[in-house]
C-alpha atoms as a PDB file:
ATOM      1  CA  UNK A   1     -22.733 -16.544  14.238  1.00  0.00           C
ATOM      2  CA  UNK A   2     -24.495 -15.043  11.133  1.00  0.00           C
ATOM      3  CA  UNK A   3     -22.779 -14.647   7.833  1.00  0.00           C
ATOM      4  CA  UNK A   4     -23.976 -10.893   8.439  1.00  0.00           C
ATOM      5  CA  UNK A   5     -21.756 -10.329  11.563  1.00  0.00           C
ATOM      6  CA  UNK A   6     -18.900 -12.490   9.967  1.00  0.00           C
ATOM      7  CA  UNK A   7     -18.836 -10.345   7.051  1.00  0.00           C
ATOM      8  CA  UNK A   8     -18.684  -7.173   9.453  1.00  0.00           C
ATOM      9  CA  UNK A   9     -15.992  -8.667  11.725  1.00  0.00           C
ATOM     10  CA  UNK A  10     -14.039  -9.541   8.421  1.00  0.00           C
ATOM     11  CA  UNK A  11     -14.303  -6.409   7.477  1.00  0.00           C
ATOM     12  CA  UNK A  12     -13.877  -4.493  10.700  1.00  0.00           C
ATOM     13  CA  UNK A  13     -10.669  -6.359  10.459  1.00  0.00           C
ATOM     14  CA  UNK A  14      -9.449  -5.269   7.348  1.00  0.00           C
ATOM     15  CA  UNK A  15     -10.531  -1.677   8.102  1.00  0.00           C
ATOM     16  CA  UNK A  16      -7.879  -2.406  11.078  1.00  0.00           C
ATOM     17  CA  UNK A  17      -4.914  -3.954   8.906  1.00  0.00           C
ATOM     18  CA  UNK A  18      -5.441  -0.832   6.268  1.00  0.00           C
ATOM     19  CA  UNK A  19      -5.552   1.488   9.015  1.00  0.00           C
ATOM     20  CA  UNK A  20      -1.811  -0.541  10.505  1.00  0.00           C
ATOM     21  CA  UNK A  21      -0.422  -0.783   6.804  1.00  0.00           C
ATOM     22  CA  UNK A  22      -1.078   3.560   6.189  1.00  0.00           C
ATOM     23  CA  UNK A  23       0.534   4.146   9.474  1.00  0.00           C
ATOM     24  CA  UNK A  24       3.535   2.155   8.613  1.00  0.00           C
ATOM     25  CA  UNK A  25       3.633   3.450   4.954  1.00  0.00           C
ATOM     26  CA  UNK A  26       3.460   6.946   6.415  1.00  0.00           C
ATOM     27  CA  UNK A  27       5.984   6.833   8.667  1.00  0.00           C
ATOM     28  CA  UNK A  28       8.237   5.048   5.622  1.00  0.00           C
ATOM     29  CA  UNK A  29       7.941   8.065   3.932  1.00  0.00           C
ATOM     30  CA  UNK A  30       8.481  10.460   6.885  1.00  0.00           C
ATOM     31  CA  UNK A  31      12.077   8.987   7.765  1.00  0.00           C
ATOM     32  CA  UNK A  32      12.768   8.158   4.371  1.00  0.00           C
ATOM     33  CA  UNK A  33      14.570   5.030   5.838  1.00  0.00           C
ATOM     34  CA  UNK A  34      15.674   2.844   2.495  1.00  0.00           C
ATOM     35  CA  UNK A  35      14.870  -0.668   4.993  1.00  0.00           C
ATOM     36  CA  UNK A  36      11.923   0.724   6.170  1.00  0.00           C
ATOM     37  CA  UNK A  37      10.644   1.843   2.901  1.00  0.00           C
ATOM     38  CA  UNK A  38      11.344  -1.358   1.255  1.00  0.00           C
ATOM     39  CA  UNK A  39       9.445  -3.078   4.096  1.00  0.00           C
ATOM     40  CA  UNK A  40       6.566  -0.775   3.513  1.00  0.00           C
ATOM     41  CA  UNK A  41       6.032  -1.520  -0.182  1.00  0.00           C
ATOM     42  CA  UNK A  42       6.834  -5.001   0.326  1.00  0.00           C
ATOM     43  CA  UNK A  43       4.006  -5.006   2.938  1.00  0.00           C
ATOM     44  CA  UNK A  44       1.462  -3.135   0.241  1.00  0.00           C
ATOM     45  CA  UNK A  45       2.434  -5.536  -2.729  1.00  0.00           C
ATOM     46  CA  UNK A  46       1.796  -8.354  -0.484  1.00  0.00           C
ATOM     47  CA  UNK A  47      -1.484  -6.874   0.318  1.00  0.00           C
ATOM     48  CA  UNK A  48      -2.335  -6.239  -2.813  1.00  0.00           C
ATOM     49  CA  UNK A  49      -2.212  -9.233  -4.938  1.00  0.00           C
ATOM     50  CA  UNK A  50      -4.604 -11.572  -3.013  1.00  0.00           C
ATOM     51  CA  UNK A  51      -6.593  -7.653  -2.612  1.00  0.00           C
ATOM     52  CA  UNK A  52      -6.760  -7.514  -6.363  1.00  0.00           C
ATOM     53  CA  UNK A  53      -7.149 -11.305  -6.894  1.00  0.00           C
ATOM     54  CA  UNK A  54     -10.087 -11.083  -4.985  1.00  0.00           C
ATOM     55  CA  UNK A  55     -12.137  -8.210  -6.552  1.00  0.00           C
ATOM     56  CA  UNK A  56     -10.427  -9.235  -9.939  1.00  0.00           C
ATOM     57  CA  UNK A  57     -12.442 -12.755  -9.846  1.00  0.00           C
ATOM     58  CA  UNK A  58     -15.718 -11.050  -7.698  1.00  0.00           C
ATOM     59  CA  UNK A  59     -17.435  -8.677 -10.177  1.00  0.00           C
ATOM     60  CA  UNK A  60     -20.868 -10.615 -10.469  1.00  0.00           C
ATOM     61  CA  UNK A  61     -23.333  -8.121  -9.682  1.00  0.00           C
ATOM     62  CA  UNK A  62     -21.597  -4.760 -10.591  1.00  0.00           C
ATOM     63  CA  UNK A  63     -22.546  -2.550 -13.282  1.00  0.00           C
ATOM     64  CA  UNK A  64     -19.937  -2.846 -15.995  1.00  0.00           C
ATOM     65  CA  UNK A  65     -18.013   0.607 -15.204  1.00  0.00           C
ATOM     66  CA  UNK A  66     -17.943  -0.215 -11.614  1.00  0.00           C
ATOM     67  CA  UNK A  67     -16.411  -3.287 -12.351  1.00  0.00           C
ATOM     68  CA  UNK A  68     -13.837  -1.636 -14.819  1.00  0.00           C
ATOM     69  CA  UNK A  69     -13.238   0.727 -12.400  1.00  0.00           C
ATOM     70  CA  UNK A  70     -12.463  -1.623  -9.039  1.00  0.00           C
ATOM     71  CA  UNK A  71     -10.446  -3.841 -11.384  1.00  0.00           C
ATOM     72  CA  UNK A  72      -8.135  -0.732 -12.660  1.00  0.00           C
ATOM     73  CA  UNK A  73      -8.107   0.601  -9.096  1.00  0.00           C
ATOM     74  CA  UNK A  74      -6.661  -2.625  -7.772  1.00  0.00           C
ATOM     75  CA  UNK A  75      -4.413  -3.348 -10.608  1.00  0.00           C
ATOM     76  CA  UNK A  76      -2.839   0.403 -10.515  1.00  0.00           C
ATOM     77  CA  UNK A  77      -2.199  -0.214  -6.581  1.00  0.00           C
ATOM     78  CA  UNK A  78      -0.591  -3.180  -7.107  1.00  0.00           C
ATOM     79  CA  UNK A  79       1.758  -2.048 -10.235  1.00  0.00           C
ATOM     80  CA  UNK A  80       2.268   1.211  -7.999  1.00  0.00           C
ATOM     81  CA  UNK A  81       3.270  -0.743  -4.898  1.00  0.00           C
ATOM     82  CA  UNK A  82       5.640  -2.812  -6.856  1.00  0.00           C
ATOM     83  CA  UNK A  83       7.083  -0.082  -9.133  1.00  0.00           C
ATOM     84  CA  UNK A  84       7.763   1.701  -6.110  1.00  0.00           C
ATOM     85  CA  UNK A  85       9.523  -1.242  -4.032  1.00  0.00           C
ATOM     86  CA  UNK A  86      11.530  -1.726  -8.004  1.00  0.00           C
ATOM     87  CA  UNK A  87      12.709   1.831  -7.749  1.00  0.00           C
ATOM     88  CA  UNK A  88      14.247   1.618  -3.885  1.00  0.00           C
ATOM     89  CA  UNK A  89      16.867  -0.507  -5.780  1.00  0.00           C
ATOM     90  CA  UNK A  90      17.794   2.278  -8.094  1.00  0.00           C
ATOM     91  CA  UNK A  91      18.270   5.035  -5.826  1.00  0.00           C
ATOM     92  CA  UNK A  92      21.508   6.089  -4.439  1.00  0.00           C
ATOM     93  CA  UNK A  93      21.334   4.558  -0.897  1.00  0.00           C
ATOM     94  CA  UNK A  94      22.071   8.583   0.750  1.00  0.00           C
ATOM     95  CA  UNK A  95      20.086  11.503  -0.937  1.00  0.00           C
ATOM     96  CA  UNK A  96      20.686  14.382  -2.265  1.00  0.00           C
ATOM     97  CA  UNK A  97      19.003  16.111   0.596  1.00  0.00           C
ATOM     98  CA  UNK A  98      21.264  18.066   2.753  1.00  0.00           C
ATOM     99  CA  UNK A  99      20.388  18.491   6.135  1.00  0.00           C
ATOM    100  CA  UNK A 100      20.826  21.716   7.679  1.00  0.00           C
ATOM    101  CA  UNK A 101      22.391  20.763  11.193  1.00  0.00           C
ATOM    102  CA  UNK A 102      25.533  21.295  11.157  1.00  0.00           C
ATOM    103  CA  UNK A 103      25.657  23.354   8.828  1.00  0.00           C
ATOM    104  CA  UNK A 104      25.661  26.557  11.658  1.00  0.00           C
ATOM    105  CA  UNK A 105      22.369  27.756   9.679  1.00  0.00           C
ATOM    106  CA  UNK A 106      19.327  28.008  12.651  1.00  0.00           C
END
């Protein structure tokens, strides 16, 4: 096996993990679930520190606002991800939100 096809099947496979991690991070924020959304951003954060790590200590090559932007890109995902999971613990465990069922409003 080349390093060219490993390199493609690596990243055919992380093209498959992001595509896994949106899905679940979408339907966190569909149902709103606290668990679920606390399992979401835990799953992002995870992701994201060895993500960041990596393009963090890989910037050999770039031009020097390419590699200021990737490294900010990274960093902001990662301080999102984990602001985000910080927050769940602050929020009133039932929202606001009022459904209408029940309520005899169609």
């Amino acid at each position: 096996m080349t390093a060219r096809s490993v390199l493609r099947i690596g990243l055919a496979l992380l093209a498959a993990f992001s595509l896994a991690l949106t899905f679940l991070l979408v339907a966190a924020m569909l149902t709103t679930d606290r668990r679920l959304v606390r399992v979401a951003l835990l799953a992002l954060t995870v992701f994201a520190v060895p993500h960041a790590i990596n393009h963090v200590t890989h910037l050999a090559g770039f031009p020097a606002v390419d590699a200021v932007l990737q490294t900010v890109g990274t960093i902001a995902q990662l301080l999102l991800a984990a602001g985000l999971f910080a927050l769940t613990w602050r929020v009133p465990a039932t929202l606001a939100v009022k459904s209408d069922r029940g309520s005899g409003q169609e």
